[in-house]
N, C-alpha and C. Protein backbone atom coordinates (compact mmCIF):
# COMPACT_ATOMS: atom_id res chain seq x y z
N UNK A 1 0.86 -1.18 0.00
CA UNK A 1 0.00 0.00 0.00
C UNK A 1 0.89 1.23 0.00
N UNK A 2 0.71 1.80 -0.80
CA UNK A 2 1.34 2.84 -0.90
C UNK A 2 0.40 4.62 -0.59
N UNK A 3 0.42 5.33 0.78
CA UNK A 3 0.09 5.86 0.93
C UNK A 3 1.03 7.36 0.84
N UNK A 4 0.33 8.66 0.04
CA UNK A 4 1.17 10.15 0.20
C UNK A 4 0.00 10.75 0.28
N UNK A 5 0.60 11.81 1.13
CA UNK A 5 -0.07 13.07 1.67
C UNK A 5 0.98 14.32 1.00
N UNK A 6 0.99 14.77 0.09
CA UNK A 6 1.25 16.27 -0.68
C UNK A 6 0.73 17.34 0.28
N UNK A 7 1.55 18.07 0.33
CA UNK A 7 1.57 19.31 1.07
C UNK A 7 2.04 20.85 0.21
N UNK A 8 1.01 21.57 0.11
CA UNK A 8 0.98 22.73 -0.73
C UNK A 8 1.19 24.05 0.54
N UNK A 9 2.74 24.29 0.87
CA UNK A 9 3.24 25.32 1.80
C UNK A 9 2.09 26.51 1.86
N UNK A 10 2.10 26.81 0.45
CA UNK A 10 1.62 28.15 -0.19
C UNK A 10 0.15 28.45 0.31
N UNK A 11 -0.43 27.25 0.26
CA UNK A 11 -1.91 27.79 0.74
C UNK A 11 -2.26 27.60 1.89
N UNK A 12 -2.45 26.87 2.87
CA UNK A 12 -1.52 25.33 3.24
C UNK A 12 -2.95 24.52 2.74
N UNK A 13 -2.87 23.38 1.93
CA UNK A 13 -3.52 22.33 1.11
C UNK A 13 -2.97 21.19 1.06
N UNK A 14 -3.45 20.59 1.61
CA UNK A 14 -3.20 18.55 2.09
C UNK A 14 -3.96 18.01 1.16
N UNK A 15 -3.19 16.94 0.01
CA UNK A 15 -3.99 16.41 -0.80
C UNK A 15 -3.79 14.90 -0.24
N UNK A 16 -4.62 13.81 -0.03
CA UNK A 16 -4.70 12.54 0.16
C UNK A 16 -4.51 11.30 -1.06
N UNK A 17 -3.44 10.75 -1.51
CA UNK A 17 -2.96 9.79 -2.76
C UNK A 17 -3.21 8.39 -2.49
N UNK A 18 -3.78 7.35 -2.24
CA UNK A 18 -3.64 6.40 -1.94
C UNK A 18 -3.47 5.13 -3.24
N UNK A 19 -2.69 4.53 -3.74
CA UNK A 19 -1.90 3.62 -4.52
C UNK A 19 -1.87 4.64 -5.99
N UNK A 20 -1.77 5.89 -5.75
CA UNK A 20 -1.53 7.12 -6.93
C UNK A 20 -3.15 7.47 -7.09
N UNK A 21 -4.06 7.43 -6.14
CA UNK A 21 -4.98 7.73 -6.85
C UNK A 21 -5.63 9.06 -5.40
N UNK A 22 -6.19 9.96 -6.23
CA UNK A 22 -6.45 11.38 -5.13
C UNK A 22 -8.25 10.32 -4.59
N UNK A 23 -7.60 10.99 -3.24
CA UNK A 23 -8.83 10.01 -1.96
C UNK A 23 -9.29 11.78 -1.66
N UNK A 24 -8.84 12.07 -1.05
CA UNK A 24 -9.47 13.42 -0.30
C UNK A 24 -8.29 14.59 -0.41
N UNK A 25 -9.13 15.94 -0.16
CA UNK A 25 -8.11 17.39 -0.34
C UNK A 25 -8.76 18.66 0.60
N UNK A 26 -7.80 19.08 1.33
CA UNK A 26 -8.74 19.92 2.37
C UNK A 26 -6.95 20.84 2.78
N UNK A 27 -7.84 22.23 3.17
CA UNK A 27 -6.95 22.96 3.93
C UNK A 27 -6.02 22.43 4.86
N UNK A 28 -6.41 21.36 5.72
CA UNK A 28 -6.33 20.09 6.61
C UNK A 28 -6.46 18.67 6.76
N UNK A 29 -6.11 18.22 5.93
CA UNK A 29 -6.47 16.66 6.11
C UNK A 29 -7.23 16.53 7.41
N UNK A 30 -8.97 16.36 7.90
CA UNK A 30 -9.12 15.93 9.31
C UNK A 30 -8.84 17.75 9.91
N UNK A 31 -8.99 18.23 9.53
CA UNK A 31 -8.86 19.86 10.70
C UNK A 31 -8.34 19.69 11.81
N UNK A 32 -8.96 19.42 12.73
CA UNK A 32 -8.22 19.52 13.95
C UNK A 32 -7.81 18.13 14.57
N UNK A 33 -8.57 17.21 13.93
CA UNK A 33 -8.68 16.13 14.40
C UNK A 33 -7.88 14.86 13.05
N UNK A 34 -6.80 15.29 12.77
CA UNK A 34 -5.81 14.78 11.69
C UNK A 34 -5.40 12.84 12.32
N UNK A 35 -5.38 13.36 13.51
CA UNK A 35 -4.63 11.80 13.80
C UNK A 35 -6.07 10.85 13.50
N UNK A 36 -7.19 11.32 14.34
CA UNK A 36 -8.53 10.75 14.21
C UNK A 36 -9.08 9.83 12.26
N UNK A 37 -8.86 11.00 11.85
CA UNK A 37 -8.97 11.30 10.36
C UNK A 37 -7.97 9.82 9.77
N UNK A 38 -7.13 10.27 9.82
CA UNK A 38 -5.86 8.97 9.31
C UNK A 38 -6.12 7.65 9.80
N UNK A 39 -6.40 7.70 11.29
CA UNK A 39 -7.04 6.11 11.86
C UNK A 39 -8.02 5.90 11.09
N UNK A 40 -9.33 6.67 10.59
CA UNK A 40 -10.02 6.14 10.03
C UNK A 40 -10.02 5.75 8.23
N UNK A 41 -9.46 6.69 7.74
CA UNK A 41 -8.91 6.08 6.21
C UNK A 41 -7.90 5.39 6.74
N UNK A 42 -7.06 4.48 7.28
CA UNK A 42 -6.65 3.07 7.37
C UNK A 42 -7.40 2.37 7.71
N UNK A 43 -8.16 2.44 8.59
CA UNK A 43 -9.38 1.44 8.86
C UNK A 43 -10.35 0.98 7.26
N UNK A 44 -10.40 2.04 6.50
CA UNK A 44 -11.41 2.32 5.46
C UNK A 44 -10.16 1.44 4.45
N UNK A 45 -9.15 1.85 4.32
CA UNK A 45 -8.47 1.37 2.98
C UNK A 45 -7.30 0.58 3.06
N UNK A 46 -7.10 0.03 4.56
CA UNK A 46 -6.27 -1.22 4.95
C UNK A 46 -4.59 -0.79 4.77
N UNK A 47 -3.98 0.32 5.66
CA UNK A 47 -3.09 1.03 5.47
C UNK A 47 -2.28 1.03 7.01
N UNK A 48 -1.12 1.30 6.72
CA UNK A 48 -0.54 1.51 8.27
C UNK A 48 0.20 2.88 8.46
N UNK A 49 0.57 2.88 9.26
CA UNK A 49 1.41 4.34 9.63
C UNK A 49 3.05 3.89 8.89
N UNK A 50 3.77 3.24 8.64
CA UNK A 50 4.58 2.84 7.38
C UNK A 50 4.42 2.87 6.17
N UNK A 51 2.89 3.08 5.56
CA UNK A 51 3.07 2.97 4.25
C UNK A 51 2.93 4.65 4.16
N UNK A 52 3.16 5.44 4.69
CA UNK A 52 2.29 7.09 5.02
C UNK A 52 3.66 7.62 4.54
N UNK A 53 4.00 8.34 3.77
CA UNK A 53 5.09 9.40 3.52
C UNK A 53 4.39 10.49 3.01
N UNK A 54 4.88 12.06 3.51
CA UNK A 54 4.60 13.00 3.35
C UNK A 54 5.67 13.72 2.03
N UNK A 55 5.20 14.71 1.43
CA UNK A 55 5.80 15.63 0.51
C UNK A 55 5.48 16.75 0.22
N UNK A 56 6.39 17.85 0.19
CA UNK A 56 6.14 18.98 -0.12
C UNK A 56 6.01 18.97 -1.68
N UNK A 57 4.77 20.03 -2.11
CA UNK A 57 4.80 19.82 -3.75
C UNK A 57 6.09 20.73 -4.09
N UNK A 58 6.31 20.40 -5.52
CA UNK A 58 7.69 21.40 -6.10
C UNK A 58 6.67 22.42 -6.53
N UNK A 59 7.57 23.77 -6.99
CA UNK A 59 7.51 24.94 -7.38
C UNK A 59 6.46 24.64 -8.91
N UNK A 60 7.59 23.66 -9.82
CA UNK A 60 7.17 23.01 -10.74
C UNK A 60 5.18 22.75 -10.88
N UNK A 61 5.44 21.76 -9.92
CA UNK A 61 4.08 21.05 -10.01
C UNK A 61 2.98 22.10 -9.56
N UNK A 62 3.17 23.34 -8.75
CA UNK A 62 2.26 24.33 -8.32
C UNK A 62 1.95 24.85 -9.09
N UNK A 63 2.70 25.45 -10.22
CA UNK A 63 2.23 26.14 -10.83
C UNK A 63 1.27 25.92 -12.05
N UNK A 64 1.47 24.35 -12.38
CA UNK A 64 0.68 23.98 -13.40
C UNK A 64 -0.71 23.75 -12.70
N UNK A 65 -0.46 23.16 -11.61
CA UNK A 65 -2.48 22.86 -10.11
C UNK A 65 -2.74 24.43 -10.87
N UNK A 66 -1.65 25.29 -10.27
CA UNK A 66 -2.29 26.97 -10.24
C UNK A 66 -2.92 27.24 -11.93
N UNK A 67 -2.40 26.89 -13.36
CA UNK A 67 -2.78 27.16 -14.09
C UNK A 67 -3.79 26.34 -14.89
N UNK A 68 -4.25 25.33 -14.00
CA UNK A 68 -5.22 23.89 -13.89
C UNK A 68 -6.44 24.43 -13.35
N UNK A 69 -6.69 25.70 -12.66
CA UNK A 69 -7.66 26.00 -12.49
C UNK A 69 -7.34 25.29 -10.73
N UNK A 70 -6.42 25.28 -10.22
CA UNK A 70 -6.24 24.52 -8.81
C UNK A 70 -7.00 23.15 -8.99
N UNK A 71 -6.53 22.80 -9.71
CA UNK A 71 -7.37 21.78 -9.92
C UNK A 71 -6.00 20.47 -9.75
N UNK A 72 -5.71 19.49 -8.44
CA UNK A 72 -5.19 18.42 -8.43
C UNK A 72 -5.09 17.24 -9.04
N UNK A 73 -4.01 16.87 -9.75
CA UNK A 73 -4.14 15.80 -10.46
C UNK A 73 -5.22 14.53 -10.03
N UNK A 74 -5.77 13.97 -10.71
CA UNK A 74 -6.51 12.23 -10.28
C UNK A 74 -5.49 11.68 -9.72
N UNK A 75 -4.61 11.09 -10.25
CA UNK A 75 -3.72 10.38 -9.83
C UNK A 75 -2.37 10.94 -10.19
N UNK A 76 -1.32 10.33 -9.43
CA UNK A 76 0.21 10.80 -8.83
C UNK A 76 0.39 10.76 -10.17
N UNK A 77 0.15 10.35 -11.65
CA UNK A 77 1.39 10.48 -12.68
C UNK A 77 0.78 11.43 -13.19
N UNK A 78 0.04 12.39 -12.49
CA UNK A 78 -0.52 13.81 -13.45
C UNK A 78 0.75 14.90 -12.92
N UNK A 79 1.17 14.46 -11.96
CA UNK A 79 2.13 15.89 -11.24
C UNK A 79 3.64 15.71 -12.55
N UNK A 80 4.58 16.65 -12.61
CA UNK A 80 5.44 16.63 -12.94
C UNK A 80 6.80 16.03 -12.72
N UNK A 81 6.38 16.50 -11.64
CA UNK A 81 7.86 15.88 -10.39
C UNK A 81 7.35 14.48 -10.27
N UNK A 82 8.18 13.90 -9.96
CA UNK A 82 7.93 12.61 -9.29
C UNK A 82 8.13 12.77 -6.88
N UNK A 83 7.32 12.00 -6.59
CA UNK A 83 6.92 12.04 -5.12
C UNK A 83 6.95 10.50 -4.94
């Protein structure tokens, strides 16, 4: 299982990837309640706290979301960069 959480500094925007494919996108993954949030999409999609790596997006990949209409790739091989 391959789980990423993308992190957009700039706005701050948490996008949710699970085996390359976009699950959820929020100011916050879970708002205040992030750890809550994560227990339950592993519960939901059979994941552990090992398969979880975080990433900052590149400069690159922002600006095309930004000229996408902010609009996040479907899945991880829409970004530029590789994560």
């Amino acid at each position: 299982m391959k789980v990423q959480i993308i992190i957009d500094q700039d706005t701050p925007w948490e996008v949710l990837y699970i085996n390359g494919h976009l699950i959820d996108q929020d100011h916050r993954l879970g708002g205040l309640n992030a750890i809550s949030y994560l227990l339950k999409k592993s519960e939901e999609y059979g994941f552990t706290s090992n398969d979880i790596t975080r990433h900052t997006l590149t400069d690159r990949d922002e600006e095309q979301i930004f000229a996408t209409g902010n609009n996040y790739p479907t899945t991880m091989s829409g970004f530029i960069d590789k994560y």
